[in-house]
PDB file of N, CA and C in Angstrom:
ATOM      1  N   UNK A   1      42.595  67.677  66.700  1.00  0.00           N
ATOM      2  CA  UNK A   1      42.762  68.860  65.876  1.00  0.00           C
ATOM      3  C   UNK A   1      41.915  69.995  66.452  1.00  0.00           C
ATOM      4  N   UNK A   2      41.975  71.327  66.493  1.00  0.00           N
ATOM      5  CA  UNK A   2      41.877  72.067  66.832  1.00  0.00           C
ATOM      6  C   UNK A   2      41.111  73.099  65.687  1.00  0.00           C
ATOM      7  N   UNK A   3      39.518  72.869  66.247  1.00  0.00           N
ATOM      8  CA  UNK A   3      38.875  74.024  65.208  1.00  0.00           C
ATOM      9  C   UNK A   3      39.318  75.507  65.265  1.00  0.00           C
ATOM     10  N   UNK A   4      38.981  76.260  63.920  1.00  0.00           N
ATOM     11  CA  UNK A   4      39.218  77.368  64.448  1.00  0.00           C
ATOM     12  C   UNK A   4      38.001  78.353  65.379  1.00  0.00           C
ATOM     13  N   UNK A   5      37.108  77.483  65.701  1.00  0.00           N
ATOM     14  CA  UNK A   5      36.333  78.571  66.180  1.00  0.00           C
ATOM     15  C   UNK A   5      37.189  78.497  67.808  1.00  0.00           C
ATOM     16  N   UNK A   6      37.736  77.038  68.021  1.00  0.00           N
ATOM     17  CA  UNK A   6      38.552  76.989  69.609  1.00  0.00           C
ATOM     18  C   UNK A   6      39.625  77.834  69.963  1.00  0.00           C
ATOM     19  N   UNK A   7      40.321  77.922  67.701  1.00  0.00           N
ATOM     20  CA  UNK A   7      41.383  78.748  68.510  1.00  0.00           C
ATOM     21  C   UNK A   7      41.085  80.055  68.426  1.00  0.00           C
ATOM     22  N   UNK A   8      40.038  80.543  67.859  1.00  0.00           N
ATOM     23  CA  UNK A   8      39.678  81.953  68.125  1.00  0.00           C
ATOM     24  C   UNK A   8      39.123  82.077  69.316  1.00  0.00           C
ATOM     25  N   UNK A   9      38.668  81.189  70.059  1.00  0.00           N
ATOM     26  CA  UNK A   9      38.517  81.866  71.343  1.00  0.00           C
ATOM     27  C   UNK A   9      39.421  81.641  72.069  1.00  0.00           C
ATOM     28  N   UNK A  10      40.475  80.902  72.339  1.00  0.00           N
ATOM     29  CA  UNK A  10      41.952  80.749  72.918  1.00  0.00           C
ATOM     30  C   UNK A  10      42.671  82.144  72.708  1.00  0.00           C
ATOM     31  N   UNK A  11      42.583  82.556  71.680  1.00  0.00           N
ATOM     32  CA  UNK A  11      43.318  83.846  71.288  1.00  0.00           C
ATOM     33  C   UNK A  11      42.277  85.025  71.964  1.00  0.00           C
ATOM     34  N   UNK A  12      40.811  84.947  72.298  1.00  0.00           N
ATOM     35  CA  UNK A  12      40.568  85.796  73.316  1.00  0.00           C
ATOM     36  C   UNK A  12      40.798  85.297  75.077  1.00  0.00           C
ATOM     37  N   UNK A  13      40.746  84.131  74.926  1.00  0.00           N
ATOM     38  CA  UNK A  13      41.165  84.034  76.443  1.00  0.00           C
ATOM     39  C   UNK A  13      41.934  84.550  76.387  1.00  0.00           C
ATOM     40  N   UNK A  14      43.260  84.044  75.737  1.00  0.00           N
ATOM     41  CA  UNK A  14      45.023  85.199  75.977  1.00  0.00           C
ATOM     42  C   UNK A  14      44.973  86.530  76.102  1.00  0.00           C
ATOM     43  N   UNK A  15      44.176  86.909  75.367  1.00  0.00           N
ATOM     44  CA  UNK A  15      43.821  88.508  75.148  1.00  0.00           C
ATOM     45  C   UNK A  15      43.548  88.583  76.791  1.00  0.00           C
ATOM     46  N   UNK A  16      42.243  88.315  76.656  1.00  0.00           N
ATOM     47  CA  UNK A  16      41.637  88.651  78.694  1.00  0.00           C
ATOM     48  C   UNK A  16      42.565  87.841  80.031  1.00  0.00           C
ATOM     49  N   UNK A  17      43.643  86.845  79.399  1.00  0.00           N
ATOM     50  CA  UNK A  17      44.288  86.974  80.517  1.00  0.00           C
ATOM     51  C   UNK A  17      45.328  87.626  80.453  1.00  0.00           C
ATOM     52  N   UNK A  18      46.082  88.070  79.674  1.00  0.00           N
ATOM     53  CA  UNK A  18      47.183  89.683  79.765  1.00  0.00           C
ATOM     54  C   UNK A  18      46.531  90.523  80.338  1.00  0.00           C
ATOM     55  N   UNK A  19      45.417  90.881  79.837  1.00  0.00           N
ATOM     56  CA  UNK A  19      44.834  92.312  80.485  1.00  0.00           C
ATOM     57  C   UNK A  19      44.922  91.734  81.665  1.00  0.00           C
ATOM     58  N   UNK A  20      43.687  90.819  82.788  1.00  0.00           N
ATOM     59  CA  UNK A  20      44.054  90.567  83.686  1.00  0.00           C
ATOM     60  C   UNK A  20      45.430  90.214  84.809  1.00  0.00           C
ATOM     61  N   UNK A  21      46.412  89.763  83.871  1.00  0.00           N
ATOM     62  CA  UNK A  21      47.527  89.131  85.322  1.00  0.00           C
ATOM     63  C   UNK A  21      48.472  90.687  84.487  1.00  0.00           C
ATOM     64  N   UNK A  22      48.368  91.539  83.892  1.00  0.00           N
ATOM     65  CA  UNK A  22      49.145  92.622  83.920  1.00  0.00           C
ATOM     66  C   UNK A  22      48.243  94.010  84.830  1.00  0.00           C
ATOM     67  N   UNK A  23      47.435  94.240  84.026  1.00  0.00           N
ATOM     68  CA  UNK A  23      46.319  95.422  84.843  1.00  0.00           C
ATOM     69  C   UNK A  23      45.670  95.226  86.217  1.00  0.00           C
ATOM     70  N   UNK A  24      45.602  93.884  86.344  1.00  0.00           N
ATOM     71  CA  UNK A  24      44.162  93.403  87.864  1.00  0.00           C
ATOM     72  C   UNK A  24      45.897  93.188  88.808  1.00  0.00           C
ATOM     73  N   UNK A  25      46.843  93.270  88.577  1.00  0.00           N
ATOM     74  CA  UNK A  25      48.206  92.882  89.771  1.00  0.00           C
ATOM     75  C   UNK A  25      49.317  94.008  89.221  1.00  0.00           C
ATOM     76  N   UNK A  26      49.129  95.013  89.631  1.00  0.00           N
ATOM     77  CA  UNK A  26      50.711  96.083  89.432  1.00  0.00           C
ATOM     78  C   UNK A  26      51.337  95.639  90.252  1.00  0.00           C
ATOM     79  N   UNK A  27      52.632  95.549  89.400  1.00  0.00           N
ATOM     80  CA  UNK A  27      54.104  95.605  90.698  1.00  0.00           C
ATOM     81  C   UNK A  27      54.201  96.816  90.941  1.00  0.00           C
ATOM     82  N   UNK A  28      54.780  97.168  92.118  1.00  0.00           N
ATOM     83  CA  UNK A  28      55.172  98.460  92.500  1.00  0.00           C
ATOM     84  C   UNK A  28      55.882  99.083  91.927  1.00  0.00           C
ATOM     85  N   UNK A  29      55.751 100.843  91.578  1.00  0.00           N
ATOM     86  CA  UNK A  29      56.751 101.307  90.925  1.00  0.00           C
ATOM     87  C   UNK A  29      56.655 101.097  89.188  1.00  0.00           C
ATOM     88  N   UNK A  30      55.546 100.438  88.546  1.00  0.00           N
ATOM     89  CA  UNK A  30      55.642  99.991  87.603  1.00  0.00           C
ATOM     90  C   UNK A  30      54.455 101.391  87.011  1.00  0.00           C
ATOM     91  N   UNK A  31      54.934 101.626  85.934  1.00  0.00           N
ATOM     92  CA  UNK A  31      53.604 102.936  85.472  1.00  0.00           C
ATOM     93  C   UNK A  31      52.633 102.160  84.463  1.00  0.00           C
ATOM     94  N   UNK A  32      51.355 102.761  84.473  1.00  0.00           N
ATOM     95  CA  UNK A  32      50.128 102.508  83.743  1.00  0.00           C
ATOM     96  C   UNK A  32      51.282 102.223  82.158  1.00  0.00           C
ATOM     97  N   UNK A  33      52.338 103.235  81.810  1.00  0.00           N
ATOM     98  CA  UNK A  33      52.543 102.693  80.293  1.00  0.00           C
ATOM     99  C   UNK A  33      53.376 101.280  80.284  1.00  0.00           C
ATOM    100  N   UNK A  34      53.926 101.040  81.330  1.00  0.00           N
ATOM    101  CA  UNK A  34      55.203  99.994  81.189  1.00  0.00           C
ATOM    102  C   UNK A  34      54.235  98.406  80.909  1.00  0.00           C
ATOM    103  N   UNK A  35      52.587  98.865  81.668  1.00  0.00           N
ATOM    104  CA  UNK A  35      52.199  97.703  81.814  1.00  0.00           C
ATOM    105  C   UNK A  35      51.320  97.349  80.137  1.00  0.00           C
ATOM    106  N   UNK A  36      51.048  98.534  80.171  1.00  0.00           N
ATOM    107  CA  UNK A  36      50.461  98.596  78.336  1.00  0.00           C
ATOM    108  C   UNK A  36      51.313  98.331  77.554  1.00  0.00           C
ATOM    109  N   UNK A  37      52.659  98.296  77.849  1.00  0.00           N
ATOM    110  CA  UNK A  37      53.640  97.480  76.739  1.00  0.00           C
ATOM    111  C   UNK A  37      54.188  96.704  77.008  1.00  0.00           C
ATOM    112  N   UNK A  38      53.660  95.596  78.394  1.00  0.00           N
ATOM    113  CA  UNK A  38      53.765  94.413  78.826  1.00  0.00           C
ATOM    114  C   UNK A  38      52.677  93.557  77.704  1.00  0.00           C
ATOM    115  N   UNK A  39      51.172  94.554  77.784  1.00  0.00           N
ATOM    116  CA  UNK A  39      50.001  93.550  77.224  1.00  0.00           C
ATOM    117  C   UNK A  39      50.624  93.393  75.965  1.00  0.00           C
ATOM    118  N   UNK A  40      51.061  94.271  75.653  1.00  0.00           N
ATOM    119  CA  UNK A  40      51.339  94.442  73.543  1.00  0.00           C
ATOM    120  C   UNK A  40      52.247  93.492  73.318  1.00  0.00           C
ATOM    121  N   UNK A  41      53.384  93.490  74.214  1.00  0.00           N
ATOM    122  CA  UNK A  41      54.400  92.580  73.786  1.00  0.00           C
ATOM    123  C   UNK A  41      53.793  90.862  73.971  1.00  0.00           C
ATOM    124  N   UNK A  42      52.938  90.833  74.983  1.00  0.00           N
ATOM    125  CA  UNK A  42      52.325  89.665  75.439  1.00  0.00           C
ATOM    126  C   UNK A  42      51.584  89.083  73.908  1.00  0.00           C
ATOM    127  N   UNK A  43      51.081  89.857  73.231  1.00  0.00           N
ATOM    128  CA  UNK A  43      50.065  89.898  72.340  1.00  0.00           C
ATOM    129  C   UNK A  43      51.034  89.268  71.009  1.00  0.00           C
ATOM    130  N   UNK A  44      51.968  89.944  71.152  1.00  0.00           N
ATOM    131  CA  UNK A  44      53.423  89.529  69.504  1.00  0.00           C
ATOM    132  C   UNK A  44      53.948  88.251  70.016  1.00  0.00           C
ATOM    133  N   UNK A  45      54.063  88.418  71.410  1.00  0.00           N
ATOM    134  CA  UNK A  45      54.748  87.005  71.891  1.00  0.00           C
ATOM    135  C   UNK A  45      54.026  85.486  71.554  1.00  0.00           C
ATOM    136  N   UNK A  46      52.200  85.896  71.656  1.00  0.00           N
ATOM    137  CA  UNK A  46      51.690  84.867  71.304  1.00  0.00           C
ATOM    138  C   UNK A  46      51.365  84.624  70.115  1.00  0.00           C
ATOM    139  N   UNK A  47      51.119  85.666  69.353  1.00  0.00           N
ATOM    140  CA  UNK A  47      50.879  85.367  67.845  1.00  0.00           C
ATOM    141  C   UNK A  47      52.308  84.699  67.137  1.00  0.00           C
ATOM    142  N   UNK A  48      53.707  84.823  67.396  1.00  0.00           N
ATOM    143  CA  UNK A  48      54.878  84.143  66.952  1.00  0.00           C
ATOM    144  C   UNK A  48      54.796  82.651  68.109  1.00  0.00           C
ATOM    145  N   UNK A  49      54.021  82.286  68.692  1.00  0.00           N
ATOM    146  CA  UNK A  49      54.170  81.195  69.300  1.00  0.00           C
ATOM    147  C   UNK A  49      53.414  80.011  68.405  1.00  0.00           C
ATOM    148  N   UNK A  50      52.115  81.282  68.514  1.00  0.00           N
ATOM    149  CA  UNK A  50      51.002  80.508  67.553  1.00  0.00           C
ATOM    150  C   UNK A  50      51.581  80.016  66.030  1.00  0.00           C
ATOM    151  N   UNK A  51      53.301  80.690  65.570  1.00  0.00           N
ATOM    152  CA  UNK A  51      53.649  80.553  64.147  1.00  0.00           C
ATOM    153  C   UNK A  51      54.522  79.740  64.354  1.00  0.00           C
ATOM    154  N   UNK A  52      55.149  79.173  65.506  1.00  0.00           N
ATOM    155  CA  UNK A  52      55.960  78.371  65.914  1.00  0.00           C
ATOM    156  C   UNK A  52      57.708  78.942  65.661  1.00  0.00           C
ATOM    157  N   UNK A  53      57.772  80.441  66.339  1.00  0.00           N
ATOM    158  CA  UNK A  53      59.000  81.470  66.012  1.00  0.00           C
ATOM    159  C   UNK A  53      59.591  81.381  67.081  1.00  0.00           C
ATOM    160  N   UNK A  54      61.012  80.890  66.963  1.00  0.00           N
ATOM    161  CA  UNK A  54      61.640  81.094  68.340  1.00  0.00           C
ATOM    162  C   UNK A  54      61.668  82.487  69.198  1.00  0.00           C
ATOM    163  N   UNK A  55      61.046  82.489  70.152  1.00  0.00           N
ATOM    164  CA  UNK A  55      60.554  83.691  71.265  1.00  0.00           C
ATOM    165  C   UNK A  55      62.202  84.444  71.302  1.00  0.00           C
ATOM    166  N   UNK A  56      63.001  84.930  70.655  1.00  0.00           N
ATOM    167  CA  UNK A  56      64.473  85.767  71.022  1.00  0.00           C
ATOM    168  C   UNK A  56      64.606  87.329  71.040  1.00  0.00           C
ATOM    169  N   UNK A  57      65.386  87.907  71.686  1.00  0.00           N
ATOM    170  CA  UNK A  57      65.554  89.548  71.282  1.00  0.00           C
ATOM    171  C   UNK A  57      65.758  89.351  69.514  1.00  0.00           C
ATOM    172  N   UNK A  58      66.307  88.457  69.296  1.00  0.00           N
ATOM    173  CA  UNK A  58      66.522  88.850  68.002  1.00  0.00           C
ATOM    174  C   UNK A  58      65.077  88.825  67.103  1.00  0.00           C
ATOM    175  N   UNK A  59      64.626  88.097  67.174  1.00  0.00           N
ATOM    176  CA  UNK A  59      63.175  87.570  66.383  1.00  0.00           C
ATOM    177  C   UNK A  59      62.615  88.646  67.043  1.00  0.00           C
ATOM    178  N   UNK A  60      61.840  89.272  68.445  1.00  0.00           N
ATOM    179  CA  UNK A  60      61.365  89.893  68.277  1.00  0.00           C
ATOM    180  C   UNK A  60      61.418  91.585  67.754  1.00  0.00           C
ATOM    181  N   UNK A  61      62.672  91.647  68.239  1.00  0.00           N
ATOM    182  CA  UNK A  61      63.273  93.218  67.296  1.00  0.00           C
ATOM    183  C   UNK A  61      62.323  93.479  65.843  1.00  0.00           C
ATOM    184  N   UNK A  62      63.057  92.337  65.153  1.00  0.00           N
ATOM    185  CA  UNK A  62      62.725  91.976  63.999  1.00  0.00           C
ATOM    186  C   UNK A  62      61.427  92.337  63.353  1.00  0.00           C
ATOM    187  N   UNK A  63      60.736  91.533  64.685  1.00  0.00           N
ATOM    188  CA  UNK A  63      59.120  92.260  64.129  1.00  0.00           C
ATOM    189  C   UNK A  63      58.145  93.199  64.916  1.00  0.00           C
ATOM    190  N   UNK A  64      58.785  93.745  65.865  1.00  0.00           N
ATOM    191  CA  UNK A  64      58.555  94.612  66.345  1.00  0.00           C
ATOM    192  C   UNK A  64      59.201  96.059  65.807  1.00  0.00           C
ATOM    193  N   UNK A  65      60.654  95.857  65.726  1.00  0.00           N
ATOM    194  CA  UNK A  65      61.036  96.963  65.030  1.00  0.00           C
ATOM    195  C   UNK A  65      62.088  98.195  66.457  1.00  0.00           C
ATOM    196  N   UNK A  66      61.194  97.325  67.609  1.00  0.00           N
ATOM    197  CA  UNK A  66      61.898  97.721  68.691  1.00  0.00           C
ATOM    198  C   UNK A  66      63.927  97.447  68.759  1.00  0.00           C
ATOM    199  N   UNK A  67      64.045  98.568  70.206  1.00  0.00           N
ATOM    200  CA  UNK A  67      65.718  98.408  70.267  1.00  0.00           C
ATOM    201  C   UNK A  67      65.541  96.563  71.401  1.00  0.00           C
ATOM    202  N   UNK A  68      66.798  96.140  71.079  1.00  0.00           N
ATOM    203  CA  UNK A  68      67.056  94.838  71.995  1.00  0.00           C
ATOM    204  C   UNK A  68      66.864  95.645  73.141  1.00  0.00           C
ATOM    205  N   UNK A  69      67.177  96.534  73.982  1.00  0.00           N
ATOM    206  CA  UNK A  69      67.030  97.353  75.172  1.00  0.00           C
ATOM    207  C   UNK A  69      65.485  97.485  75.619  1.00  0.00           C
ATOM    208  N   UNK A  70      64.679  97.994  74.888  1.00  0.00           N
ATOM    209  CA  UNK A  70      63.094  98.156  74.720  1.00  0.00           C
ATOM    210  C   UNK A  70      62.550  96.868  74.911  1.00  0.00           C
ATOM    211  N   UNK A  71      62.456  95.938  74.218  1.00  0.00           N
ATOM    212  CA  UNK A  71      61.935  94.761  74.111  1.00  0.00           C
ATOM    213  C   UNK A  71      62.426  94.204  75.340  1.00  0.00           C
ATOM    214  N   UNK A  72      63.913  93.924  75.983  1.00  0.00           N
ATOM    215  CA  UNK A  72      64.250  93.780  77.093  1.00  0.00           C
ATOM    216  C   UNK A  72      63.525  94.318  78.391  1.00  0.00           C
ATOM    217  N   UNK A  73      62.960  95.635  78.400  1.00  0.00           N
ATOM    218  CA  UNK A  73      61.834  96.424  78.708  1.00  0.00           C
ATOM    219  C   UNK A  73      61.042  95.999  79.616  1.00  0.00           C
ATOM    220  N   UNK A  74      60.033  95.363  77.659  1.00  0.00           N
ATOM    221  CA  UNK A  74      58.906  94.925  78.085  1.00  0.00           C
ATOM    222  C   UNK A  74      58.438  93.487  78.099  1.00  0.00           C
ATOM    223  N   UNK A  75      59.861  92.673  78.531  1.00  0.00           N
ATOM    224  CA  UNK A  75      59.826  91.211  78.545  1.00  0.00           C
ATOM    225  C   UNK A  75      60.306  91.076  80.558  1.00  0.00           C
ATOM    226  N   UNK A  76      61.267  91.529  80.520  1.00  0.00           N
ATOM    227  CA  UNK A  76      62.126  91.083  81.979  1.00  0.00           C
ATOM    228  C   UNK A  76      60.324  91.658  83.126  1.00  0.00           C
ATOM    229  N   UNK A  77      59.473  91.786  82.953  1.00  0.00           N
ATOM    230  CA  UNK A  77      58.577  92.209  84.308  1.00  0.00           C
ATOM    231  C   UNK A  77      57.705  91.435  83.906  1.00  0.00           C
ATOM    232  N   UNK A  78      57.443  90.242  82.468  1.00  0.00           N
ATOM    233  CA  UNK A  78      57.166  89.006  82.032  1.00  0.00           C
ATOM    234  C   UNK A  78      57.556  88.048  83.071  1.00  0.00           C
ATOM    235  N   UNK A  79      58.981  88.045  82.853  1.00  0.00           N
ATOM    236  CA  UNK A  79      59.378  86.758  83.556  1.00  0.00           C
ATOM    237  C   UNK A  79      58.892  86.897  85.148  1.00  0.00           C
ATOM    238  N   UNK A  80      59.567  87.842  85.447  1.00  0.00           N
ATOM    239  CA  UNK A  80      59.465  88.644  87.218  1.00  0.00           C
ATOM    240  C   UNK A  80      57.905  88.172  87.485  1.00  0.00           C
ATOM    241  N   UNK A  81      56.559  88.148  86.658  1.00  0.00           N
ATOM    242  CA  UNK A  81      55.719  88.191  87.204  1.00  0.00           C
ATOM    243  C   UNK A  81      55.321  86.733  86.576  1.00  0.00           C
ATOM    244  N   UNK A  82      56.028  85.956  86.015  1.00  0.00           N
ATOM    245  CA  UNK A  82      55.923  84.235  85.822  1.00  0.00           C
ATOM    246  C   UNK A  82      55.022  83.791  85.018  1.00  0.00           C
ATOM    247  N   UNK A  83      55.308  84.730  83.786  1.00  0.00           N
ATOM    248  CA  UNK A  83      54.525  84.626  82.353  1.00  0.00           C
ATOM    249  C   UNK A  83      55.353  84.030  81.547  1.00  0.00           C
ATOM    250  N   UNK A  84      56.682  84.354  81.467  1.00  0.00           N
ATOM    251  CA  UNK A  84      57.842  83.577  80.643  1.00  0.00           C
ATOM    252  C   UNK A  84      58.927  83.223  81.256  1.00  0.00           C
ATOM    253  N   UNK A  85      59.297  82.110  80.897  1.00  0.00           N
ATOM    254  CA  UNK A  85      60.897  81.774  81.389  1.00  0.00           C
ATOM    255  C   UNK A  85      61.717  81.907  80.297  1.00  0.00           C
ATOM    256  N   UNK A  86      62.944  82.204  81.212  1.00  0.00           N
ATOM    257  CA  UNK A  86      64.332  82.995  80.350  1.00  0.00           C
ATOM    258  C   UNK A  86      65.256  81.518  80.015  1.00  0.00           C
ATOM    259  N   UNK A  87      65.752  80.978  79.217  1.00  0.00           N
ATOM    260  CA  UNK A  87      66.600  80.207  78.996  1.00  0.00           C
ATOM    261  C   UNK A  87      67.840  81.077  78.104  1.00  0.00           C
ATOM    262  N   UNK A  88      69.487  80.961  78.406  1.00  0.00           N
ATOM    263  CA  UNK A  88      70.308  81.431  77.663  1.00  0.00           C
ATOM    264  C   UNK A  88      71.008  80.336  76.788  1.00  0.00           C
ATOM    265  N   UNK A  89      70.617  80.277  75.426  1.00  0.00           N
ATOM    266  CA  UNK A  89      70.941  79.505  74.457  1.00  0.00           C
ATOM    267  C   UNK A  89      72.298  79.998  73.420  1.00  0.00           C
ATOM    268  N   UNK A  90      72.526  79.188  72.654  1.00  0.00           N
ATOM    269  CA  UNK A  90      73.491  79.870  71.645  1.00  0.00           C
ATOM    270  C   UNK A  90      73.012  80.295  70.770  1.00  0.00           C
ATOM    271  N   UNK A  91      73.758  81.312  70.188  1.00  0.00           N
ATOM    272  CA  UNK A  91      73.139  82.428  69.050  1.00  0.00           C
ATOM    273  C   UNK A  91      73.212  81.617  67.864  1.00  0.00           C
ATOM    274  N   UNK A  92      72.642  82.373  66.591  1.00  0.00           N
ATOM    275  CA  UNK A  92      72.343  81.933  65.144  1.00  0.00           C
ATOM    276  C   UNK A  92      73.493  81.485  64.572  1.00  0.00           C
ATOM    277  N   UNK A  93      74.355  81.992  64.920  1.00  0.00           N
ATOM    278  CA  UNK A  93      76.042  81.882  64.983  1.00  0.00           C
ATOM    279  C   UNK A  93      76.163  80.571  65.452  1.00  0.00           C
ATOM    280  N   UNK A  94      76.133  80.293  66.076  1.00  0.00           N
ATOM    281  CA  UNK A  94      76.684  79.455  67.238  1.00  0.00           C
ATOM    282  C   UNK A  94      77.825  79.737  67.918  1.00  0.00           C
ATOM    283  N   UNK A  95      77.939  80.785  68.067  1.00  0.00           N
ATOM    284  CA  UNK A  95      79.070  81.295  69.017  1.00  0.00           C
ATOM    285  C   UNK A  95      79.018  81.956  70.250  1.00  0.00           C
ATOM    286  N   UNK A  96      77.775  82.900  70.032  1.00  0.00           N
ATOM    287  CA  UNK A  96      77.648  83.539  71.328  1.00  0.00           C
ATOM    288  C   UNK A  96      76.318  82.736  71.962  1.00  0.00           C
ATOM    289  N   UNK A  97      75.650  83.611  73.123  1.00  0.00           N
ATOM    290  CA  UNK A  97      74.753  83.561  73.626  1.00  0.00           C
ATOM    291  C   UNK A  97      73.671  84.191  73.478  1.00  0.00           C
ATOM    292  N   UNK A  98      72.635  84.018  73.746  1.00  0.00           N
ATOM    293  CA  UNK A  98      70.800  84.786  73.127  1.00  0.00           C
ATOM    294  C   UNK A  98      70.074  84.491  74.353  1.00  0.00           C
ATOM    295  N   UNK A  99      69.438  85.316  74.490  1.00  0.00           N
ATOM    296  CA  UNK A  99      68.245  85.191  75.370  1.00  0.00           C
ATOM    297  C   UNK A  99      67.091  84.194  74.579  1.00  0.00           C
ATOM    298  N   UNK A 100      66.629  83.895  75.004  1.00  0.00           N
ATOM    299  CA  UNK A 100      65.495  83.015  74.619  1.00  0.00           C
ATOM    300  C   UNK A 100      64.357  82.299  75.645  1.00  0.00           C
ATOM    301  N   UNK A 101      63.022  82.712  74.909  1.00  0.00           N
ATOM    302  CA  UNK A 101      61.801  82.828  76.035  1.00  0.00           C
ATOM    303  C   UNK A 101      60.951  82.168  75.657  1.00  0.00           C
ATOM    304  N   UNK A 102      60.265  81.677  76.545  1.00  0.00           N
ATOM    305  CA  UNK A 102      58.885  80.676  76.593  1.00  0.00           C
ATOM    306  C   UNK A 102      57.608  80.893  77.637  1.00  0.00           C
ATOM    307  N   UNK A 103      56.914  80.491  76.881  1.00  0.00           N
ATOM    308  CA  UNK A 103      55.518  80.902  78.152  1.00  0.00           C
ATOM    309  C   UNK A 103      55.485  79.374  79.008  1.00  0.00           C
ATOM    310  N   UNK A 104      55.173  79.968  80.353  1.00  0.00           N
ATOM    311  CA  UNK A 104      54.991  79.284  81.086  1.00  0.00           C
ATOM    312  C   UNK A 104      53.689  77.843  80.893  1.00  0.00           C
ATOM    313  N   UNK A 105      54.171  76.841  80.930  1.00  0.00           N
ATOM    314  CA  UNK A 105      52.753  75.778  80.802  1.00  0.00           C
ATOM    315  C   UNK A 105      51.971  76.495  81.620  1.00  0.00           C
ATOM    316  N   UNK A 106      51.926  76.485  82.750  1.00  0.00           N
ATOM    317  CA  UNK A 106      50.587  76.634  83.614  1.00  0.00           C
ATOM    318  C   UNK A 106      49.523  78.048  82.898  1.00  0.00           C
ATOM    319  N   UNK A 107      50.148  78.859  82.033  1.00  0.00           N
ATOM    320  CA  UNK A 107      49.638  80.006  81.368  1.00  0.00           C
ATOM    321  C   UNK A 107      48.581  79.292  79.878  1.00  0.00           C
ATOM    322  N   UNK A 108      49.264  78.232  79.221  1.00  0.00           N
ATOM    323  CA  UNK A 108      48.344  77.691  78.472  1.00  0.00           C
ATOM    324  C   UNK A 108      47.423  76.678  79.426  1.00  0.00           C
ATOM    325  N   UNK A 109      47.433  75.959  80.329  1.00  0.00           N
ATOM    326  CA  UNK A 109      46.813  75.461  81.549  1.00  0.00           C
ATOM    327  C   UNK A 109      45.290  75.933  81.716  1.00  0.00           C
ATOM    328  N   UNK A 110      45.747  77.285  81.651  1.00  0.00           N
ATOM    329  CA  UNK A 110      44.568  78.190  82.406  1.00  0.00           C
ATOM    330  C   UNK A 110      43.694  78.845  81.238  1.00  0.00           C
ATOM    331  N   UNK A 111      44.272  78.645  79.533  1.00  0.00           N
ATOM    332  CA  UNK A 111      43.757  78.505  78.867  1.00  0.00           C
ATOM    333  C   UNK A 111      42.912  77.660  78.120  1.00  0.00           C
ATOM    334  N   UNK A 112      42.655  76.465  78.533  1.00  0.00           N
ATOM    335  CA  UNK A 112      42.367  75.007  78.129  1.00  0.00           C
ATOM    336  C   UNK A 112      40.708  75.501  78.171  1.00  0.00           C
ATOM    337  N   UNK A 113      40.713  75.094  77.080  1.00  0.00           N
ATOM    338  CA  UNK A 113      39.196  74.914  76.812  1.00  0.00           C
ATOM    339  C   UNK A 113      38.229  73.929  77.741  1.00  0.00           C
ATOM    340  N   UNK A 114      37.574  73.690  78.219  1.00  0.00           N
ATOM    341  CA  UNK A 114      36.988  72.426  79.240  1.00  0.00           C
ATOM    342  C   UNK A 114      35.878  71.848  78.150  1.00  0.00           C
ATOM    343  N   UNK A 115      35.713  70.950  78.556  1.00  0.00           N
ATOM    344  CA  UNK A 115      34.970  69.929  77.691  1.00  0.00           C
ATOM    345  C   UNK A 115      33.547  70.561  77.188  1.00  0.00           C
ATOM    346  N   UNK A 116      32.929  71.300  78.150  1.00  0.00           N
ATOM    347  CA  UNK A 116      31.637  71.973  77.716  1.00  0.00           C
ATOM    348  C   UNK A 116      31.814  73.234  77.041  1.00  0.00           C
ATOM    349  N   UNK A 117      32.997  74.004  77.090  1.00  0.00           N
ATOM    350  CA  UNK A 117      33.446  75.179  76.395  1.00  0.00           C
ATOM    351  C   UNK A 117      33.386  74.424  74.871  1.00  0.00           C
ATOM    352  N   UNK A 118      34.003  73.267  74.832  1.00  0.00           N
ATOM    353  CA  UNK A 118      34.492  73.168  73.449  1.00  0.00           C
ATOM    354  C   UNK A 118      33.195  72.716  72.380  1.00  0.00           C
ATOM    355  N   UNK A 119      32.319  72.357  72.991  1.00  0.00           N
ATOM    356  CA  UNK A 119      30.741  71.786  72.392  1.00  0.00           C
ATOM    357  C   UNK A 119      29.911  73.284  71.785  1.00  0.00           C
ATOM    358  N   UNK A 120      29.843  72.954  70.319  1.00  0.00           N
ATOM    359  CA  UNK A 120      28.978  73.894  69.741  1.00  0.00           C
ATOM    360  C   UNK A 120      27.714  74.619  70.438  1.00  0.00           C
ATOM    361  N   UNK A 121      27.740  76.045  70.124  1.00  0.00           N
ATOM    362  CA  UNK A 121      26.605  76.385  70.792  1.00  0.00           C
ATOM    363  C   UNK A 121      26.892  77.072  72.169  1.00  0.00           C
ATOM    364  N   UNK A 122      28.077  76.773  72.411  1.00  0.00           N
ATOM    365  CA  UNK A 122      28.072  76.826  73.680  1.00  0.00           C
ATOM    366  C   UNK A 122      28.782  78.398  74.388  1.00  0.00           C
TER     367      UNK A 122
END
């Protein structure tokens, strides 16, 4: 089980590694704002992970409030830079198709608490 003092600091590692693998590595061509609404979206992406919400344009619209176009945005330079993978699933419907996204394991990986992190005090 998972105290909360672990997962409050899990939720700042995430924090300091968006800033890092978005701000410390520009893709080319990419502007100071595109990458500030890489971190933000990074930030909604994990708090609905943390709620156990399927990662979709639709879900995130929803609570973002953003267009499917926008959110498309500030997800596709996610994947490109191997923060999320894209799977195309069937919609709520079950008729069409949905985008649908996941964070990469190796991204919670690099979040893992190590045995002396997790010891009080520490």
């Amino acid at each position: 089980m998972t105290s909360a003092l672990n997962a409050h600091w899990q939720s700042q590692l995430f924090s300091a590694y968006a800033l890092q693998e978005v701000f410390d590595k520009p893709v080319e061509g990419e502007t100071p704002q595109s990458r500030l609404k890489q971190v933000g979206m990074m930030t909604v992406l994990y708090m609905m992970h943390q709620n156990h919400e399927k990662l979709t344009l639709s879900n995130i619209t929803k609570i973002t409030g953003l267009t499917r176009n926008a959110v498309a945005e500030s997800i596709d330079p996610l994947i490109e830079r191997g923060i999320l993978t894209e799977t195309i699933v069937k919609n709520s419907m079950g008729r069409g198709t949905a985008r649908q996204f996941e964070f990469c394991p190796d991204v919670f990986d690099r979040l893992r608490l190590s045995p002396e992190q997790q010891k009080p005090g520490t």
